[in-house]
N, C-alpha and C. Protein backbone atom coordinates (compact mmCIF):
# COMPACT_ATOMS: atom_id res chain seq x y z
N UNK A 1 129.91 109.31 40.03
CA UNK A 1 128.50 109.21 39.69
C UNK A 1 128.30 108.00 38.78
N UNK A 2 127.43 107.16 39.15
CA UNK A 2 126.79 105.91 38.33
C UNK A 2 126.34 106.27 37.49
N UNK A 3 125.96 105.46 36.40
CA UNK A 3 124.93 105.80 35.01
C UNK A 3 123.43 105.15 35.77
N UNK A 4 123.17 104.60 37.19
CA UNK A 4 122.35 104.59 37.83
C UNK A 4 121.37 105.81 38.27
N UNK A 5 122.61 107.00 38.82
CA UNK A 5 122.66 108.20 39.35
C UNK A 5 121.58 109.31 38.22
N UNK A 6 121.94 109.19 36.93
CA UNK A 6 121.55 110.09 36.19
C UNK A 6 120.30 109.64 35.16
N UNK A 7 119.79 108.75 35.65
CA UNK A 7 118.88 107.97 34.95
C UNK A 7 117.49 108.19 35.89
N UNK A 8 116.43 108.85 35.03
CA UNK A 8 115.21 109.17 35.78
C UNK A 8 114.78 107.81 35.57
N UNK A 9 114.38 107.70 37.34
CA UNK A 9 113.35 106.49 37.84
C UNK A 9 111.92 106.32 38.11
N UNK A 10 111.21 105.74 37.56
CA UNK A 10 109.62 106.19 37.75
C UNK A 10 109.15 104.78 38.29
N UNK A 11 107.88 105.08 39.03
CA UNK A 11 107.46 103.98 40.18
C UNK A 11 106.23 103.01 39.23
N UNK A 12 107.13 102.15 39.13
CA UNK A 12 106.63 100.47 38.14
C UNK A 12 105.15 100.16 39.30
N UNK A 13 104.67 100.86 40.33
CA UNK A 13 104.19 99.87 41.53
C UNK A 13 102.29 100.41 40.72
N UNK A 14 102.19 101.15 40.20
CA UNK A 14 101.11 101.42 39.73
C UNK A 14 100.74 101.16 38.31
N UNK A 15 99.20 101.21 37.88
CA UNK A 15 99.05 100.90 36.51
C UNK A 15 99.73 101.76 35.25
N UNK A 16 99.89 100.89 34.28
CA UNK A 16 100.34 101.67 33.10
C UNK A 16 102.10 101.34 33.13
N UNK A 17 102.15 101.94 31.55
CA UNK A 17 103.66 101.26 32.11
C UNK A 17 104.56 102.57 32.88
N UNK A 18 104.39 103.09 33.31
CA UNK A 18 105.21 104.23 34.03
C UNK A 18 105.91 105.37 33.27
N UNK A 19 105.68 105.55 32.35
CA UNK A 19 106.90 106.43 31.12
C UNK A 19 106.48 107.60 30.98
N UNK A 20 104.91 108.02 32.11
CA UNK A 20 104.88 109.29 32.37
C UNK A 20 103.42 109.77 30.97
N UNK A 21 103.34 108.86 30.16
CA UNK A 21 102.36 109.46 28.62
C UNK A 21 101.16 108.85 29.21
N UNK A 22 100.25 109.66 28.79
CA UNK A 22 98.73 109.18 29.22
C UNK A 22 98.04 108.38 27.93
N UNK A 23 97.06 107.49 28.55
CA UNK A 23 96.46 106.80 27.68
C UNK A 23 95.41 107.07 27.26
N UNK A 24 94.71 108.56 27.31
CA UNK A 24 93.12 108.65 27.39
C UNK A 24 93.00 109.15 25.82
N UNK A 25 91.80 109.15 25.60
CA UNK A 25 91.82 108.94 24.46
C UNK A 25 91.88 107.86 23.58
N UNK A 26 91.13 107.91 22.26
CA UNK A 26 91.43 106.80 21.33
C UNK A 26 92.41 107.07 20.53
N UNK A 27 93.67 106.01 20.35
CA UNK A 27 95.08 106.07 19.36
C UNK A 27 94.55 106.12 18.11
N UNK A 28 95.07 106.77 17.56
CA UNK A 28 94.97 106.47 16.06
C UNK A 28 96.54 106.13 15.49
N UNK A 29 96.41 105.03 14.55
CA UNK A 29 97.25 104.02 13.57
C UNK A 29 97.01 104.97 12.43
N UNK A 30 98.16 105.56 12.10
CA UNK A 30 98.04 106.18 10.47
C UNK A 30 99.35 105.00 9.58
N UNK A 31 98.84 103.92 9.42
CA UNK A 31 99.17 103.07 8.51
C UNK A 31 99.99 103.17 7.00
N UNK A 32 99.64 104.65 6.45
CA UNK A 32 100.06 105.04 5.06
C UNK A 32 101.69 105.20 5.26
N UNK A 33 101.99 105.12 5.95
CA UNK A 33 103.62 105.78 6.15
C UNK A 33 104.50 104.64 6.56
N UNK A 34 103.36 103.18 6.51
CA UNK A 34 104.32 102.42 7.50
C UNK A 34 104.64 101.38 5.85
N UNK A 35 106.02 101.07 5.70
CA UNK A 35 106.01 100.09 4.59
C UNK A 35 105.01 98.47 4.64
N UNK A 36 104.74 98.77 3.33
CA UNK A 36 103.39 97.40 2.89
C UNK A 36 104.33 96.26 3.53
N UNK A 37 104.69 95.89 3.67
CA UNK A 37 105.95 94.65 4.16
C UNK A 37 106.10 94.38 5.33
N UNK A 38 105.59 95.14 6.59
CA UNK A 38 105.24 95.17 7.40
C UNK A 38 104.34 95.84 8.10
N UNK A 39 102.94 96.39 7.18
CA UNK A 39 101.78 97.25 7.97
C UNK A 39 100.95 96.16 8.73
N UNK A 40 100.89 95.06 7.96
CA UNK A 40 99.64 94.40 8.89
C UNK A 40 100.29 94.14 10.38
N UNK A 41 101.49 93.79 10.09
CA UNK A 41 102.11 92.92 11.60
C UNK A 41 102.02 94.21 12.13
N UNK A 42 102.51 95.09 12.01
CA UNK A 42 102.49 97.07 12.95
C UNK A 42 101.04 96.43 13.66
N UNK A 43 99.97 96.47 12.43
CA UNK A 43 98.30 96.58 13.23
C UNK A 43 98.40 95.34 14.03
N UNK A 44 98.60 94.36 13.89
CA UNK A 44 98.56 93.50 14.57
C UNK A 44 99.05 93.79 16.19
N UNK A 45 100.40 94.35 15.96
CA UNK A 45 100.87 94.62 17.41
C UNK A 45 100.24 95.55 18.55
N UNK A 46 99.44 96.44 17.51
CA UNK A 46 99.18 97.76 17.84
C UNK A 46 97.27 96.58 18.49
N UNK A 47 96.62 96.04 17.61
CA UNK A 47 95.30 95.97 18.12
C UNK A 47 96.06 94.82 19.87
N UNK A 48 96.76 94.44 19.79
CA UNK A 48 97.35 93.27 20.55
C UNK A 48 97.52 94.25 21.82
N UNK A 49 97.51 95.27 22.07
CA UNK A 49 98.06 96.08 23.05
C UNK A 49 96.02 97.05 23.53
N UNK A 50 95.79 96.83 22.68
CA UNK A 50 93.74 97.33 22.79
C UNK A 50 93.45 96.37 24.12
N UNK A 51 92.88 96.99 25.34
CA UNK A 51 92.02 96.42 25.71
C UNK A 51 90.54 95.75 25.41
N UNK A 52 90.05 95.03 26.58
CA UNK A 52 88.51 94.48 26.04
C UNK A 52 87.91 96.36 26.07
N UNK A 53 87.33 96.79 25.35
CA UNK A 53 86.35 97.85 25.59
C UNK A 53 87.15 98.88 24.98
N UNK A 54 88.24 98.71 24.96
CA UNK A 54 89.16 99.91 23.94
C UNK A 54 88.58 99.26 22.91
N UNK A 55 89.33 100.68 21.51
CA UNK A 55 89.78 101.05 20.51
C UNK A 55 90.60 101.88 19.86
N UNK A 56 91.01 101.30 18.58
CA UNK A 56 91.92 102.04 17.69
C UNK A 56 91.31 102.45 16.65
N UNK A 57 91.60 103.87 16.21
CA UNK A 57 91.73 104.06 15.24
C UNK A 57 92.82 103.89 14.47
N UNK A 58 92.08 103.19 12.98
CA UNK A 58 92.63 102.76 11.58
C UNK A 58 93.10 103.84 10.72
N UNK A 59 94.19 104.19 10.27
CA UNK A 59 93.60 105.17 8.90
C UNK A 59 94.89 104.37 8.23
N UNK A 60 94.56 103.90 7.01
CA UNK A 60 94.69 103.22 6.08
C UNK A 60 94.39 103.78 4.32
N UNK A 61 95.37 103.95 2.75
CA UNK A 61 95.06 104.43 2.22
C UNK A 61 93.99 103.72 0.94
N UNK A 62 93.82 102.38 1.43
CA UNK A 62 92.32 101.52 0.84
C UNK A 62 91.32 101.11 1.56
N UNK A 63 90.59 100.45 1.27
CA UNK A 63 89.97 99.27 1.95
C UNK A 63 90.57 98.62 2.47
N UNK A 64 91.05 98.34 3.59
CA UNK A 64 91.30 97.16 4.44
C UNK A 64 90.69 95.85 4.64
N UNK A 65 90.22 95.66 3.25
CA UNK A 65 89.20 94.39 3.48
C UNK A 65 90.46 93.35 3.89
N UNK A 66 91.82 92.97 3.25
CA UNK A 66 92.70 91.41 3.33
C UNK A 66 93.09 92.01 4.71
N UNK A 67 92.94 92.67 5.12
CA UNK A 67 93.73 92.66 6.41
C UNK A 67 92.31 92.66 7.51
N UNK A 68 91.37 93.18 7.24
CA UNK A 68 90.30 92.58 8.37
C UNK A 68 89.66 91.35 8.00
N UNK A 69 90.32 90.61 6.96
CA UNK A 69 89.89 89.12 7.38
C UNK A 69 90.75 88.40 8.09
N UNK A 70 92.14 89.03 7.63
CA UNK A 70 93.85 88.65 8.63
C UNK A 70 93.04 88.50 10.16
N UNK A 71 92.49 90.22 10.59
CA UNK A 71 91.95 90.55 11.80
C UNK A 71 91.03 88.94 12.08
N UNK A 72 89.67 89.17 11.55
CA UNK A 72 88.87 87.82 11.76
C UNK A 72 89.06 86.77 12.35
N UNK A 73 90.43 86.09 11.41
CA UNK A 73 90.77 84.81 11.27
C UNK A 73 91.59 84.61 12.76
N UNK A 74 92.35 85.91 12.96
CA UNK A 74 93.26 85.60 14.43
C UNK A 74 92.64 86.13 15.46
N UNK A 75 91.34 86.88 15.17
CA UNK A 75 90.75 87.68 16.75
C UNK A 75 89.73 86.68 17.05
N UNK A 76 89.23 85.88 16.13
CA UNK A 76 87.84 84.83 16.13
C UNK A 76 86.48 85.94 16.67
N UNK A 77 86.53 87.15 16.14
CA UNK A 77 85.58 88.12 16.27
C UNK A 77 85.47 89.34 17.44
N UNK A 78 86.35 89.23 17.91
CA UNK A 78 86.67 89.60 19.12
C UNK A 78 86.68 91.55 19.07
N UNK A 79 86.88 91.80 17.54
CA UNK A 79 87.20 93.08 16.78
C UNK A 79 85.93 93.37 16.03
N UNK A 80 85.53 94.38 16.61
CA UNK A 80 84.45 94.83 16.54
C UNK A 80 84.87 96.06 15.01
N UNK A 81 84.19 96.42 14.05
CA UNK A 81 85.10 97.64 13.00
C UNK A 81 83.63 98.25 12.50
N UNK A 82 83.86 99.32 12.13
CA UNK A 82 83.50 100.38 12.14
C UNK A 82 84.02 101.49 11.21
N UNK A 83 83.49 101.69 10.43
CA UNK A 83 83.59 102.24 8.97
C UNK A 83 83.84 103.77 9.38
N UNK A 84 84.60 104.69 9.75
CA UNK A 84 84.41 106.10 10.11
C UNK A 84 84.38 107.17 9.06
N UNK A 85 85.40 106.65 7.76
CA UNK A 85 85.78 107.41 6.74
C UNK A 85 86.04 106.39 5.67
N UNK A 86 84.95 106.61 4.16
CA UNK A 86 86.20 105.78 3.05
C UNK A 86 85.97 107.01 2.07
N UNK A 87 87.44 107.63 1.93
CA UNK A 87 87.51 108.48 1.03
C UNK A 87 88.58 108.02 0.08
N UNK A 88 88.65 108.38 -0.65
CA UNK A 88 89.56 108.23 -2.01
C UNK A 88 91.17 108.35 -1.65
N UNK A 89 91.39 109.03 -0.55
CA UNK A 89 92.87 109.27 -0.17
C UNK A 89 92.94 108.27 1.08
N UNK A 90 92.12 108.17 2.22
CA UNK A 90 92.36 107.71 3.27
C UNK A 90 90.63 106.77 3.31
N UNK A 91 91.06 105.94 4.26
CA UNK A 91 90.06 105.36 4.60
C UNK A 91 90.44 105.48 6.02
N UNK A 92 89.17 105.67 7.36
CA UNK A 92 89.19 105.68 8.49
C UNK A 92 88.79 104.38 9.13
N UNK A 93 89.14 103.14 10.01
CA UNK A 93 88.23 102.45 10.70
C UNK A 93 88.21 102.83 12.58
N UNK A 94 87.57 102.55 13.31
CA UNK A 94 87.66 102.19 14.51
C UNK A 94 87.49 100.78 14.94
N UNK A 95 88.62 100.12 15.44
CA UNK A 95 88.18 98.64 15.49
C UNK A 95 88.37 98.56 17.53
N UNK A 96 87.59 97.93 17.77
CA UNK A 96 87.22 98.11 19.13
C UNK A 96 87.12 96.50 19.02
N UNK A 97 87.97 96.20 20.64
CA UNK A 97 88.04 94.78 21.76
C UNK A 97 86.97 94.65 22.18
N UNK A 98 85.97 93.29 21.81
CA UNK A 98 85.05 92.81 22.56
C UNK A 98 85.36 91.61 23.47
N UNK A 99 84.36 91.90 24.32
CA UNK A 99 84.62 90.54 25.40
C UNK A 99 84.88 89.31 24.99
């Protein structure tokens, strides 16, 4: 038996990447858990993967103001945001892909 043999194969010929998880729904980014040293680049990767007309949810434990100008400066507006929650523990955004 191959290590070919025992390895589930799923069909690449349709949309999505094949790994069987659905996409419906809006993701949410819970940011608080991810080290400061690398949260923006995480969001970065994470809005980079948003379609035009998707969104993510943000949850973040400040204001995200230095990091949605980060957003700004590299989307050239393209990121639409949306204030859902600013509470004292968490702050919520939804930032949504425009055309």
């Amino acid at each position: 038996m191959s290590i070919h043999d025992s390895l589930p194969v799923s069909d690449i010929t349709s949309a999505g990447c094949a790994c069987g998880c659905s996409d419906e729904g809006e993701p949410e980014l819970d940011v608080r858990a991810i080290p400061h040293a690398i949260r923006h680049a995480t969001v970065f990767g994470a809005l980079g993967a948003v379609p035009v007309g998707g969104s993510l949810r943000l949850v973040a434990p400040h204001d995200p103001k230095p990091l949605l100008a980060q957003i700004e400066d590299r989307e050239g507006g393209a990121i639409e945001v949306d204030y859902l929650v600013r509470g004292a523990e968490a702050w919520t955004l939804r930032l949504t892909r425009q055309a």
